[in-house]
Structures are given as structure tokens and as C-alpha cells.
Protein backbone atom coordinates (compact mmCIF):
# COMPACT_ATOMS: atom_id res chain seq x y z
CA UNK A 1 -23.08 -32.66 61.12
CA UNK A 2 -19.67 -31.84 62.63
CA UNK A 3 -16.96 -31.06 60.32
CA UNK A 4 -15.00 -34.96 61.47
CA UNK A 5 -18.60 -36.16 60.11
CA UNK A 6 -18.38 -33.74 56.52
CA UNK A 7 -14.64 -34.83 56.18
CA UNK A 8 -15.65 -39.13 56.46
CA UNK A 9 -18.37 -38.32 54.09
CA UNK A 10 -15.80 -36.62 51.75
CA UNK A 11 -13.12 -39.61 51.91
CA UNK A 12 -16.11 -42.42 51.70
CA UNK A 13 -17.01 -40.47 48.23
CA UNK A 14 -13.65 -40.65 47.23
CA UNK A 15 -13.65 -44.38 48.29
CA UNK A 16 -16.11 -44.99 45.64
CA UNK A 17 -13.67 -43.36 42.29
CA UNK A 18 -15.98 -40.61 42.26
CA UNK A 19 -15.11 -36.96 42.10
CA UNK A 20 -11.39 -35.53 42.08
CA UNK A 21 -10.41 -34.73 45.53
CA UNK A 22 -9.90 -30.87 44.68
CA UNK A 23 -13.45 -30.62 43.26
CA UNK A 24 -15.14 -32.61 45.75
CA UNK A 25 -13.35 -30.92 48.87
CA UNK A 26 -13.80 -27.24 46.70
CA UNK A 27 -17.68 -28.32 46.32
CA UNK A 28 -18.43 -29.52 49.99
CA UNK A 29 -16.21 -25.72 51.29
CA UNK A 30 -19.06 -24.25 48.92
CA UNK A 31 -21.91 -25.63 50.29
CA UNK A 32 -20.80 -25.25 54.08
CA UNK A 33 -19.29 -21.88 53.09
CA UNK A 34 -21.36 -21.27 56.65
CA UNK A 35 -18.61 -22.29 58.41
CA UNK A 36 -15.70 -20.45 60.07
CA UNK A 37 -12.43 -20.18 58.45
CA UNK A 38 -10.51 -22.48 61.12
CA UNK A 39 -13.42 -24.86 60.62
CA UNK A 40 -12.78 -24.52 56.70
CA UNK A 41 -8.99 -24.69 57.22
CA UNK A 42 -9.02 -28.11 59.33
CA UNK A 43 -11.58 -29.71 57.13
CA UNK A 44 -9.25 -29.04 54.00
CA UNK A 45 -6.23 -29.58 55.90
CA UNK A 46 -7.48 -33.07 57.37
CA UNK A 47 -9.10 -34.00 53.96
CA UNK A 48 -5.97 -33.17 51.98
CA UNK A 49 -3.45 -34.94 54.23
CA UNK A 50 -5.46 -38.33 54.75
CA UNK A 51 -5.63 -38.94 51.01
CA UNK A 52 -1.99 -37.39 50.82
CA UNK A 53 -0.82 -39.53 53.01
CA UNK A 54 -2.64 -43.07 52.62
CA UNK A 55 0.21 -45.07 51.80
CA UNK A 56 1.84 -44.65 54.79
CA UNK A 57 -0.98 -44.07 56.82
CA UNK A 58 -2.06 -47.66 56.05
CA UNK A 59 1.22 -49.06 56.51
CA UNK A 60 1.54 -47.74 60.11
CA UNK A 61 -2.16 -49.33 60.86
CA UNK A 62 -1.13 -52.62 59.22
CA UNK A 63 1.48 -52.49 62.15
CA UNK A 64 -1.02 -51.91 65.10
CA UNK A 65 -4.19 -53.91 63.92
CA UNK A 66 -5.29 -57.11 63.39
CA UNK A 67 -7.35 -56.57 60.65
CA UNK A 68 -5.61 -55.17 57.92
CA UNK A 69 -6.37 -52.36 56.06
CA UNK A 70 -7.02 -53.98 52.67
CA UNK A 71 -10.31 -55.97 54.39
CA UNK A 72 -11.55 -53.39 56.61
CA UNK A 73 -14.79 -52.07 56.40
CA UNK A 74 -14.87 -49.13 54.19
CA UNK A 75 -16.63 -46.77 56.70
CA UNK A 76 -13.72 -47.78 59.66
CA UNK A 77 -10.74 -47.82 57.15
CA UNK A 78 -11.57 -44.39 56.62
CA UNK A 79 -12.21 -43.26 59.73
CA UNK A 80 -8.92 -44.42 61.05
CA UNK A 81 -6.96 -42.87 58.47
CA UNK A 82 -8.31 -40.06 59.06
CA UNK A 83 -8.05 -40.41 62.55
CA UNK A 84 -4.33 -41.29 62.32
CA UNK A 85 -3.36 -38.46 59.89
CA UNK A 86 -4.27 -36.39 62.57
CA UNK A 87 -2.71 -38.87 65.44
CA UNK A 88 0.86 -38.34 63.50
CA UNK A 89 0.56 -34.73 61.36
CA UNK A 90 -1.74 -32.92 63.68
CA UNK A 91 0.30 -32.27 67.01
CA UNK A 92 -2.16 -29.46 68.08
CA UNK A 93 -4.98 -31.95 68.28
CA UNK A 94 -5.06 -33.90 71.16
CA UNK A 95 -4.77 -38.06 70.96
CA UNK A 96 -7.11 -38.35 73.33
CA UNK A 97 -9.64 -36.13 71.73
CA UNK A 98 -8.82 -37.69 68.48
CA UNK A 99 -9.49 -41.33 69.69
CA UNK A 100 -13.00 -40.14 71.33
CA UNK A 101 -14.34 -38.14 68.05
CA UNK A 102 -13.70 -41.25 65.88
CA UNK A 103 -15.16 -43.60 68.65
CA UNK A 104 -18.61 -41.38 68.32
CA UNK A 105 -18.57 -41.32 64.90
CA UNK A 106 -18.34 -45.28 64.72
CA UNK A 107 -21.53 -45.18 66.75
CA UNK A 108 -23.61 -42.10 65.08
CA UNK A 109 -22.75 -44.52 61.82
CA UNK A 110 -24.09 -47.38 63.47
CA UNK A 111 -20.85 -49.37 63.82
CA UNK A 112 -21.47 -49.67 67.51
CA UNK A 113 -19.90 -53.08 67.80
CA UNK A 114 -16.16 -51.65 66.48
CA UNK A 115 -16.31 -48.99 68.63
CA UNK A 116 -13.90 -50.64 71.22
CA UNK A 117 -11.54 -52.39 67.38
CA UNK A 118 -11.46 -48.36 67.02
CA UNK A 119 -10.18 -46.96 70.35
CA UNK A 120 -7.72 -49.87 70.30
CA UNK A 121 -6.24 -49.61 67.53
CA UNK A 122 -6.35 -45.51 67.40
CA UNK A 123 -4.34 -45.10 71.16
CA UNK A 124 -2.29 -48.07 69.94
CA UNK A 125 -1.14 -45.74 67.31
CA UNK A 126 -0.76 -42.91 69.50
CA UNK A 127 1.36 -44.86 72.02
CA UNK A 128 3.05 -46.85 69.65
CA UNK A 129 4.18 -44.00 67.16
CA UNK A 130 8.06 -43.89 68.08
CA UNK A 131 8.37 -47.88 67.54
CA UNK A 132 6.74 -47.71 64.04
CA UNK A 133 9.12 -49.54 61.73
CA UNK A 134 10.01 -48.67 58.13
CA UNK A 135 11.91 -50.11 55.05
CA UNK A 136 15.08 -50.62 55.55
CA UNK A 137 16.20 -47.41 53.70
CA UNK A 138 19.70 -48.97 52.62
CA UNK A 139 18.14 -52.33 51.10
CA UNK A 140 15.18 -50.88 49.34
CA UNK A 141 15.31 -47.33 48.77
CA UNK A 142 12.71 -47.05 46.61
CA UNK A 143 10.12 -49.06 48.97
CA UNK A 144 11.29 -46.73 51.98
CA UNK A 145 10.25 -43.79 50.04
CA UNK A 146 7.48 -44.89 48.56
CA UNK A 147 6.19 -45.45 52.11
CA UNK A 148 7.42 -42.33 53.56
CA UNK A 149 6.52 -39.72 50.67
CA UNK A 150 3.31 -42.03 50.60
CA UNK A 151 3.68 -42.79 46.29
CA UNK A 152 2.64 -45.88 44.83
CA UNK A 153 6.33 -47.62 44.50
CA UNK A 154 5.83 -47.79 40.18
CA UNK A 155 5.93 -44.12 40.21
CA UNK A 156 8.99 -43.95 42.76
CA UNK A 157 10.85 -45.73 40.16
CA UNK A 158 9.18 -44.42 36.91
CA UNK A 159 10.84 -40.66 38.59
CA UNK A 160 14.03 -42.44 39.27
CA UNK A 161 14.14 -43.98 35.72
CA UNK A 162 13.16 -40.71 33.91
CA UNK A 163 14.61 -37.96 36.55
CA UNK A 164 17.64 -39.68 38.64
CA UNK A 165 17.98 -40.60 41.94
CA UNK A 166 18.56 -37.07 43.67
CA UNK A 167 15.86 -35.16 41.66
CA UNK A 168 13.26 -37.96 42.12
CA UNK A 169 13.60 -37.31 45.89
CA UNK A 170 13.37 -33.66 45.86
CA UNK A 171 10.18 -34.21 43.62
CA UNK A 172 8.31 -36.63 45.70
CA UNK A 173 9.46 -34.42 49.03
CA UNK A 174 7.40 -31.43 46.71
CA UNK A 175 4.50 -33.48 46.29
CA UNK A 176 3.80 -33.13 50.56
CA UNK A 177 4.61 -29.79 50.86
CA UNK A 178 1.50 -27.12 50.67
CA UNK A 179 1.74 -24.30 47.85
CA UNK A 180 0.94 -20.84 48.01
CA UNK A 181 -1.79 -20.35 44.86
CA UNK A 182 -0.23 -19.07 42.00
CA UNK A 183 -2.37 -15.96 40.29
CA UNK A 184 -1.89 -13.80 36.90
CA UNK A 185 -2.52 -10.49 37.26
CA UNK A 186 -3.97 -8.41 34.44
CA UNK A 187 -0.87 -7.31 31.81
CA UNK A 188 -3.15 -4.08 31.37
CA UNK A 189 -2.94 -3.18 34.83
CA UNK A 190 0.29 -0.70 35.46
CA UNK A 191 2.43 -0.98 37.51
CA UNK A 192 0.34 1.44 40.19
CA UNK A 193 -3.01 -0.38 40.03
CA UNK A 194 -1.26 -3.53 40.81
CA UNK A 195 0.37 -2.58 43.77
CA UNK A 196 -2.58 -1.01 44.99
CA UNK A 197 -4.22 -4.15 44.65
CA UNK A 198 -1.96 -6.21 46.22
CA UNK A 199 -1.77 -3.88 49.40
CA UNK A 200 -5.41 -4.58 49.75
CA UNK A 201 -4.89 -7.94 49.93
CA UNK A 202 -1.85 -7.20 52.31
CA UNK A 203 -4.84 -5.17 54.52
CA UNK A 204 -7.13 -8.14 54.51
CA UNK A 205 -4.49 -10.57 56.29
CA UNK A 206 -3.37 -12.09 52.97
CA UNK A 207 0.24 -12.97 52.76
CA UNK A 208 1.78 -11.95 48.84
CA UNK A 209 4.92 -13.33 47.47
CA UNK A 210 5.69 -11.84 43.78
CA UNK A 211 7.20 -14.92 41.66
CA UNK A 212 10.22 -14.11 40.92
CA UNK A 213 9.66 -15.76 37.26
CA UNK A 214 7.19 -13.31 35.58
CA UNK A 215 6.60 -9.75 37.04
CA UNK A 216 2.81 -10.23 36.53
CA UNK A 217 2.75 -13.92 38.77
CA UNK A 218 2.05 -13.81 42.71
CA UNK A 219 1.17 -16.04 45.04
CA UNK A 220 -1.01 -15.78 48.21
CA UNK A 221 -1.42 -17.44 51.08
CA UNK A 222 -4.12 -17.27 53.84
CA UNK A 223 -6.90 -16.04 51.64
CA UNK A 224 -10.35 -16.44 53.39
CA UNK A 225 -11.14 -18.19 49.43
CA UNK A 226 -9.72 -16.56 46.60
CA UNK A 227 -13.38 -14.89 45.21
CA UNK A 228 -13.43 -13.03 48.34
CA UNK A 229 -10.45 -11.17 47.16
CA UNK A 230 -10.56 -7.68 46.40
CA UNK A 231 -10.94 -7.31 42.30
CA UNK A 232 -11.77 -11.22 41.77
CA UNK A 233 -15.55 -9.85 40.37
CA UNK A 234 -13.96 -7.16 38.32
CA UNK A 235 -11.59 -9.69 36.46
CA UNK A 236 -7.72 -8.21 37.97
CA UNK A 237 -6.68 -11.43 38.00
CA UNK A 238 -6.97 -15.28 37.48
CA UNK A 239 -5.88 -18.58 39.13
CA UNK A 240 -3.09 -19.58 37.11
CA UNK A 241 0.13 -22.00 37.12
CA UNK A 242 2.97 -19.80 36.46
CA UNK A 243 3.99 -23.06 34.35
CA UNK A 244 0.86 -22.63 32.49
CA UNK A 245 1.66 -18.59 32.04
CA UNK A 246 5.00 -19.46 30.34
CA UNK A 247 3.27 -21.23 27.48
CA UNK A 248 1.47 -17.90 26.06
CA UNK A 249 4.51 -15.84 27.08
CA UNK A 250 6.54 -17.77 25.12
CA UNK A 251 4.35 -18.28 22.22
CA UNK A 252 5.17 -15.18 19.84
CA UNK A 253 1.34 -13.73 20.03
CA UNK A 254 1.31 -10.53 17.82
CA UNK A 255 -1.24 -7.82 17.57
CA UNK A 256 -4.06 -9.31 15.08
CA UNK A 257 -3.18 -13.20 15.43
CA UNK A 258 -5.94 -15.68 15.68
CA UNK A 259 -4.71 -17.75 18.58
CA UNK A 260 -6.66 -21.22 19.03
CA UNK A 261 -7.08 -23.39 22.17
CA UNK A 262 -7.75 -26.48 21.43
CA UNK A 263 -8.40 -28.09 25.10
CA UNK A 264 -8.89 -24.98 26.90
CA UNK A 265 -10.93 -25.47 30.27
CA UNK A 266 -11.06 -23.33 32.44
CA UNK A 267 -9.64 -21.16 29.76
CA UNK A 268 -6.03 -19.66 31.58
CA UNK A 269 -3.87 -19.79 28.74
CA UNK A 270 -7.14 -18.94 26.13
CA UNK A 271 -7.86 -15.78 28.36
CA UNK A 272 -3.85 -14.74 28.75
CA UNK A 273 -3.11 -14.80 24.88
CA UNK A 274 -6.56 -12.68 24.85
CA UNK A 275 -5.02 -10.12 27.45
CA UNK A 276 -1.53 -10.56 25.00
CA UNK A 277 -3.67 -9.32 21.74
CA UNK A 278 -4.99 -6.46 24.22
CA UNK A 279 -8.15 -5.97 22.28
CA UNK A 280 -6.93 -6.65 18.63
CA UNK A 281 -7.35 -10.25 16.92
CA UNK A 282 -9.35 -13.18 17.84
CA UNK A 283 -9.04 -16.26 20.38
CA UNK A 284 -11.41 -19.03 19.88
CA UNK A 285 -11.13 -21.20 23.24
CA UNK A 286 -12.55 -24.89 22.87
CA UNK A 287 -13.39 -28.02 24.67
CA UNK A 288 -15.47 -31.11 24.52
CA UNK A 289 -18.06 -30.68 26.95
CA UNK A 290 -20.72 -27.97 27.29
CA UNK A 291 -19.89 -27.71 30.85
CA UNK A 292 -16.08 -27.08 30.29
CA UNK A 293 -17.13 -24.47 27.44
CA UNK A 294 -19.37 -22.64 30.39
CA UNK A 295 -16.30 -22.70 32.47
CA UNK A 296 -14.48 -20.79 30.01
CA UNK A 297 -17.23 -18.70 29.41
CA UNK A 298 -17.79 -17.92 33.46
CA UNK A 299 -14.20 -16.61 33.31
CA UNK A 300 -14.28 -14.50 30.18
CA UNK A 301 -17.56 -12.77 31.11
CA UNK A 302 -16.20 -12.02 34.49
CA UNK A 303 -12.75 -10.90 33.19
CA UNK A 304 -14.45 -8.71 30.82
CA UNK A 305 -12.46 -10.21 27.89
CA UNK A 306 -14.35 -9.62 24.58
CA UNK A 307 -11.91 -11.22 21.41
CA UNK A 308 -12.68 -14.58 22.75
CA UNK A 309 -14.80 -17.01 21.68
CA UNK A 310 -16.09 -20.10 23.22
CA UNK A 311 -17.07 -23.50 21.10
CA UNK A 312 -18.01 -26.74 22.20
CA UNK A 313 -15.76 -29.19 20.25
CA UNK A 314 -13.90 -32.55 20.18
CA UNK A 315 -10.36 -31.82 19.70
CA UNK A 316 -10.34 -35.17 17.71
CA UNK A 317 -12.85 -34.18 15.65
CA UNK A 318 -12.08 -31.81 12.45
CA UNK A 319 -14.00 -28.17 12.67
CA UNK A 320 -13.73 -27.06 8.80
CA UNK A 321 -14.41 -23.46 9.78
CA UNK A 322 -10.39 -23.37 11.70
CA UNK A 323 -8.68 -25.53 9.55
CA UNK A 324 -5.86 -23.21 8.27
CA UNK A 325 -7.26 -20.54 11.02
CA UNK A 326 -4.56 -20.43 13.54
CA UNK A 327 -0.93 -17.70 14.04
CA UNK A 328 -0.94 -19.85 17.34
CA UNK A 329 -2.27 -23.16 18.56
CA UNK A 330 -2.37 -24.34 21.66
CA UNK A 331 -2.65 -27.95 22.29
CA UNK A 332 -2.67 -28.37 26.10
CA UNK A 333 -3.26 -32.19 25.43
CA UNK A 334 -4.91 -34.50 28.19
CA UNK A 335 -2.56 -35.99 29.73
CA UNK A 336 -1.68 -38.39 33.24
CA UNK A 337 -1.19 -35.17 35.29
CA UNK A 338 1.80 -35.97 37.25
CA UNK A 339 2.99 -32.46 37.23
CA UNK A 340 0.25 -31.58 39.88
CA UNK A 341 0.02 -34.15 42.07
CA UNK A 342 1.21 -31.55 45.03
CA UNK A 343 -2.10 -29.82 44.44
CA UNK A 344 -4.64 -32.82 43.37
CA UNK A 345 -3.47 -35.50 45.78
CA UNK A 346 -5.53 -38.56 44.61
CA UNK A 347 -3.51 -38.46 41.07
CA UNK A 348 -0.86 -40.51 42.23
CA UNK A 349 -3.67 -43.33 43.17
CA UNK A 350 -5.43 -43.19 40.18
CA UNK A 351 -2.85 -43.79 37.17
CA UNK A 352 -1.23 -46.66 36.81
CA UNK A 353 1.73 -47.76 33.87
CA UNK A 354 -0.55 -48.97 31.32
CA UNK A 355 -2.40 -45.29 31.65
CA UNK A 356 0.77 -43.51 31.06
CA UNK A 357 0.88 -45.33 27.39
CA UNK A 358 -3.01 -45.30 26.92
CA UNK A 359 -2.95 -42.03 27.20
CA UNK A 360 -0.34 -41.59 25.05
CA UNK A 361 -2.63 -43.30 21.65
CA UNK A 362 -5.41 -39.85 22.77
CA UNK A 363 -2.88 -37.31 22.63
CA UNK A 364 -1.55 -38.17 18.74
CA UNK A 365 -5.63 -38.68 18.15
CA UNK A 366 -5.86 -34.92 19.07
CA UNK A 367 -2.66 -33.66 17.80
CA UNK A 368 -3.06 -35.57 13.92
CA UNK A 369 -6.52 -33.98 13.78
CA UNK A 370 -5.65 -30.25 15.50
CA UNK A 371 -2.27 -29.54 13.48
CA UNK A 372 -4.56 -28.70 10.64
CA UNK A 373 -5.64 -25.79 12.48
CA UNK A 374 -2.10 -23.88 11.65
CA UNK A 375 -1.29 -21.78 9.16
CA UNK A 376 1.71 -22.76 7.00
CA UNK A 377 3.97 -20.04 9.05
CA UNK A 378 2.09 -20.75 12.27
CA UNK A 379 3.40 -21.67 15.67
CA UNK A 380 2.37 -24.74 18.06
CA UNK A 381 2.43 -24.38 21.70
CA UNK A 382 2.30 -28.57 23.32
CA UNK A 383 1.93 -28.78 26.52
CA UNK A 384 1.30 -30.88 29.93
CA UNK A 385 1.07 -31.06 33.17
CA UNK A 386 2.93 -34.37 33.79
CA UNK A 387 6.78 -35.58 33.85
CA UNK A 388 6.41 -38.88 31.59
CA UNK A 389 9.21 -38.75 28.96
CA UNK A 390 6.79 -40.67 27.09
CA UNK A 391 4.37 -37.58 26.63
CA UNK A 392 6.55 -35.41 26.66
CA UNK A 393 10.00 -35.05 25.03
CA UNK A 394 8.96 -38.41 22.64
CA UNK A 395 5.45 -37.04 21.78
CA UNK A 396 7.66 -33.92 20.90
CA UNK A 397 10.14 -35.77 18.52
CA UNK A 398 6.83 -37.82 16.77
CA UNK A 399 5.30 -34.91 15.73
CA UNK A 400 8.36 -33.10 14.36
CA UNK A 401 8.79 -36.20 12.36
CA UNK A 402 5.61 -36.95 11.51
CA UNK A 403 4.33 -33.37 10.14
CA UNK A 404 7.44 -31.72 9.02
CA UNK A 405 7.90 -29.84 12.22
CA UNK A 406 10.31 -28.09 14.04
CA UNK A 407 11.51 -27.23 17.68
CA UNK A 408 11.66 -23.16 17.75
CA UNK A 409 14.31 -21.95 20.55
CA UNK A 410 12.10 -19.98 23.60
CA UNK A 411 15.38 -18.75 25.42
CA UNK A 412 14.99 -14.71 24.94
CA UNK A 413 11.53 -15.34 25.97
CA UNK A 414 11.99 -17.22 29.51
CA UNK A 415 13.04 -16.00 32.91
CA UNK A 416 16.73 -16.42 33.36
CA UNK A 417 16.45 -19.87 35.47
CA UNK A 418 14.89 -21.25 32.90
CA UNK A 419 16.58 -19.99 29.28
CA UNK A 420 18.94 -22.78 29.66
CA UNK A 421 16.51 -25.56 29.37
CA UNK A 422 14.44 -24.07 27.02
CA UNK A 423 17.40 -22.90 23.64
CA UNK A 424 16.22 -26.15 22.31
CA UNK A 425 12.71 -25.61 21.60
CA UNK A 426 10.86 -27.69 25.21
CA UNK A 427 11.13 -27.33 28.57
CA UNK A 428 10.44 -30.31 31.37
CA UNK A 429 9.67 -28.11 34.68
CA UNK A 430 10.29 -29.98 38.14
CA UNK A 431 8.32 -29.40 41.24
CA UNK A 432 10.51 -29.30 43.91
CA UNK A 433 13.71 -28.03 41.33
CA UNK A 434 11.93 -25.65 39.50
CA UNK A 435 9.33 -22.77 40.57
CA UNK A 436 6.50 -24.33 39.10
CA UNK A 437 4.45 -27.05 38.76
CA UNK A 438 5.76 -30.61 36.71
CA UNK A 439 4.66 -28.83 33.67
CA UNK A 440 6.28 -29.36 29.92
CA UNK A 441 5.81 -27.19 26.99
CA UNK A 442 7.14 -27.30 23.52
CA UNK A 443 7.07 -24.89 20.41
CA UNK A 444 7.22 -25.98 17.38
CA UNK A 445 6.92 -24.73 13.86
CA UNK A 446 6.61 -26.24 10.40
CA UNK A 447 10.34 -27.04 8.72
CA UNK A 448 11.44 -23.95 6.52
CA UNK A 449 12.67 -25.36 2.96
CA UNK A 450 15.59 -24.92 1.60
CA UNK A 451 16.93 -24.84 -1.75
């Protein structure tokens, strides 16, 4: 198979609702690990952009064929978007070469008879590209960019609605723009051992950025996959939001706590408040699959971590043994994972309005059931990875008034960009305005009497 071949098969899954697009495309790299890293690096980059960019991929090919895209064939509809992604994002790739490789494909896949429909429409494209017509920017705004930063147009407008006008742009302009990864170094490695790791990766070709919101956050670029990196076996370090980070840094953990994770595949923020403790105390990391709990479990064992504890267990479902257990819980709540749409590009195709308040009814299931957890002095960390008011700040507000809780001020404890937003207890992060992912947090504890 040639990697044009691998990256159809890829989209056609997709096609189908199947597999998220980072775990599929992280699954096929796996199995053809084989291949060179410019091979690996176009298949990714092709694979990524196509679904990045559908919207306005199939509005440009609604302009140059005469089928549209809607009642195309599924094998040829993705074909040519992946055939124009490279066409209008790709200008090292040649149209010409472009237009033949998706002309043999149509044959090897037996679709002989379009093989003329796709070397029409595909040089159409490439001649045509300078005449392609838009939304009128000044009459419909929000359809313009909803074709041009390729997001469904109820998502343009639920970001304008929540977020304004100018920071709705600069977030949909984030959501096309590739990110460095984002990785936590071990708090128990000083200062030294750090840097000599990092040179390392320096020595390897690997490009290192320190964030400049936590001293023990980097991010790398050009990494030939990250567990090839020096130390990833020995457990230096872990893939990690600095977003996510923030919520155990800001969560009070003391020496001796019990710190519980309610939802806490692939265990970051479980295996971080470990590191915090630094040996003393107990983290019991949870989720509802058996397969999520051996994710966790992969990472401890090969961080080395031993005062964590993995359980399989429905966070709507009462465990007797932790009710009452918990310094800190952290409730990381399923949620419609907006935030991350810059790194899991199929998100914005796959939730719609009614999921944003469906979604809503499993996060108070979790939360009524996993507040139980806390001791009567003992702090909740909520959190998500989306920007939806709805899950957010209002979630926030029903479950101060619904259990007697509190928003706890996490200024002292954020990096100076951020201490602002956060003096009032929650924190809505921004790509595109802030240095994360969309990512919100709260901390709450229960209301202190008073006589």
C-alpha cells in the first residue's frame, strides 16, 4: 500500500463514526511504524488537514463539480478531499502529481469509470483556485468564517454568543494552527537532571520551548514520536496539557492527603498529585472501563509511581470504601471537548447543540454521586476541556448551590497571566488567548459556618 492508499483507508474509517481521528491516525503510525519519518509526517499532516479542513474543502468542490459533495460516493468524496487539501495547503506537492495519484487510486479501488469525474474535477480545482468565491464577509460574518476556519456555523456563533466577536476569531484561527506537544517533567528531577535531559533531546534534532507558565512544562517539536525520547521508559516525563497541570498545582495537595480521581484516564492529573505527595499519602485513580484503568496503570508502572492506585469504577456509581475518603477530588467530568479541538480535529463534526445540554444531565449524574467522596474540610478540583458556559461557569454555580459549596480563590497559586482570572475561584482558558488548551477548572470547598 502507498501511504495516499493508508491515508483514504484512514478517512473512509472515519467516514463510518468510528474511531477518534487522533487514535485512529496514532494506531495506523503504530502499525506502519516501518515507515520513514517524512512518510510518517505527510501521512499525519495530510490526514489531519483533510478532516481539519472539510468544511471548506467541500465548499470549494461544490464550486467545481457537478455532483455535489453531499451525494458523492463515499470512496471519491474522500479521495478528493484529500486530494484538494493537498491541491490548496500542500504547495510542495505538485498538482499534477496530485491529480495522477488520486486518478490511480480510483482505479486500484475499482472506480475505473470516475477516473476521468476525478481528473476533472481535481485540475479544475487546481486551475480554478484564485476564482474560488466565498461569503460575502460583510453580510454574513459568521458563514464566511465558518467556511474559512472550516467550523460547523452553530459553533461559530455558540463562540460568538459565549466569547465575543474578537475572541471567537482568534479561537477558531487556533483551532488550524499545529501545536508543539505539551510535556510535564518530573517535579523530583532538579534543576540539573532536567536540563541534561532536555539537551539530549536538543542532540537528537528535537526543538524545546520551556512554557513560560510552569517551570516544569515544555514543549517539543519534531520528535521522531515522543517514546523514542530519551527518558520516556524511565518515567522523566509525561504528555500533559499545561491546562491540565494547573488543576493539581492549584489544588492545595499536602504531604499525607488522599487525593481521588474520579475520571482519570490516562491518569495525568492522578500521576502529578502522586509526584506532588512525593512518596507520602495515597492517590486512588479511577475510571469506568477496564481498558482506561490499564491506561492508567501502563503510565504508573512506567513512571515508577508507587502511592497510586488504580480501580475500575463508574463515577455515577457510589464506592462505600471512598465515601468520606478524599483531602482532594478531582472530577475531570466528561464533557463536549471543545477545548481541544486544535489537537482532535473531528470534535467540531461530531457535537452538535442538543449534545452540549445532554451532556450537561451526565456531568451532575457524576458530580451528585462523587461529592460524597470529600471530607467535610476537603477541596474539589472541576474541570473540562471545553468552552460551553453551560458546563462550565453554570455547572460551577449549581453545585455551590446545591451542596453548600464554595468557590476558593487560586490566584497565589497561578502563573502571573493567569491570577487575574482565577481570584474568584474558576478559570475559562482560551486557545488562541491563553497558553493552553480551552480548558476550565474550578475549586471549590464546602461553605464554612458562621455563628
Amino acid at each position: 500500500m502507498n501511504i495516499r492508499e493508508i491515508i483514504l483507508d484512514i478517512l473512509m474509517e472515519l467516514d463510518r463514526q468510528g474511531e477518534y481521528a487522533n487514535i485512529l491516525i496514532s494506531s495506523v503510525l503504530e502499525k506502519y511504524d516501518y515507515l520513514d519519518s517524512r512518510e510518517k509526517a505527510f501521512l499525519k499532516r495530510v490526514s489531519e488537514g483533510t478532516i481539519e479542513r472539510r468544511i471548506e474543502i467541500d465548499y470549494v468542490l461544490d464550486q467545481f463539480s457537478k455532483v455535489p459533495v453531499a451525494k458523492m460516493k463515499p470512496l471519491i468524496r474522500e479521495l478528493l478531499r484529500m486530494s484538494v487539501y493537498q491541491i490548496l495547503f500542500m504547495d510542495q506537492i505538485p498538482d499534477a502529481a496530485v491529480c495522477n495519484e488520486a486518478v490511480k487510486l480510483a482505479k486500484k479501488r475499482r472506480f475505473q469509470s470516475l477516473q476521468g469525474y476525478v481528473n476533472g474535477v481535481l485540475r479544475a480545482v487546481a486551475r480554478g483556485r484564485e476564482k474560488i468565491t466565498y461569503p460575502d464577509k460583510e453580510k454574513d460574518l459568521f458563514g464566511y468564517w465558518s467556511v474559512c476556519y472550516s467550523s460547523p456555523a452553530w459553533l461559530v456563533e455558540h463562540l460568538a454568543d459565549a466569547y465575543g466577536i474578537e475572541q471567537c476569531e482568534k479561537i477558531l484561527q487556533s483551532f488550524l494552527v499545529r501545536k508543539p506537544v505539551c510535556i510535564r517533567i518530573r517535579e523530583s528531577m532538579s534543576e540539573e537532571e532536567k536540563e541534561q535531559l532536555l539537551d539530549k533531546w536538543r542532540q537528537a534534532g528535537v526543538i524545546v520551548h520551556q512554557h513560560p507558565y510552569l517551570s516544569y512544562a515544555v514543549e517539543v517539536e519534531k520528535t521522531d514520536g515522543i517514546k523514542n525520547l530519551e527518558g520516556y521508559r524511565e518515567g522523566a516525563f509525561m504528555v500533559q496539557d499545561v491546562s491540565s497541570m494547573l488543576v493539581v498545582e492549584t489544588a492545595g495537595i499536602r504531604a499525607g492527603d488522599v487525593v481521588i480521581d474520579v475520571c482519570a484516564a490516562p491518569g495525568g492529573k492522578a500521576l502529578h498529585a502522586a509526584d506532588k505527595l512525593a512518596g507520602t499519602g495515597q492517590v486512588m485513580a479511577c475510571d469506568i472501563t477496564q481498558y482506561k484503568a490499564d491506561k492508567i496503570e501502563e503510565n504508573r508502572e512506567r513512571m515508577r509511581v508507587e502511592n497510586l492506585s488504580t480501580k475500575v469504577q463508574d463515577a455515577r456509581a457510589m464506592d462505600g470504601t471512598l465515601r468520606g475518603a478524599a483531602d482532594v477530588l478531582i472530577v475531570d467530568v466528561p464533557c463536549s471537548g471543545l477545548g481541544v479541538i486544535g489537537k482532535k480535529q473531528d470534535i467540531k463534526y461530531r457535537v452538535t447543540r442538543q449534545s452540549l445540554q445532554e451532556i450537561k444531565t451526565l456531568q451532575k449524574e457524576i458530580v451528585q454521586n462523587v461529592v460524597q467522596y470529600l471530607k467535610p474540610e476537603g477541596t474539589m478540583m472541576y474541570s473540562t476541556c471545553t468552552m460551553n458556559p453551560g458546563e462550565n461557569e453554570e455547572m460551577t454555580a449549581w453545585i455551590c448551590q446545591e451542596f453548600g459549596m464554595e468557590t476558593v480563590s487560586m490566584e497565589q497559586d497561578l502563573p502571573e497571566e493567569l491570577k487575574a482570572l482565577g481570584k474568584k475561584g474558576y478559570l475559562q482558558m482560551l486557545p488562541g488567548i491563553h497558553k493552553t488548551d480551552g480548558f476550565y477548572m474550578a475549586k471549590l470547598r464546602k461553605c464554612r459556618k458562621t455563628t
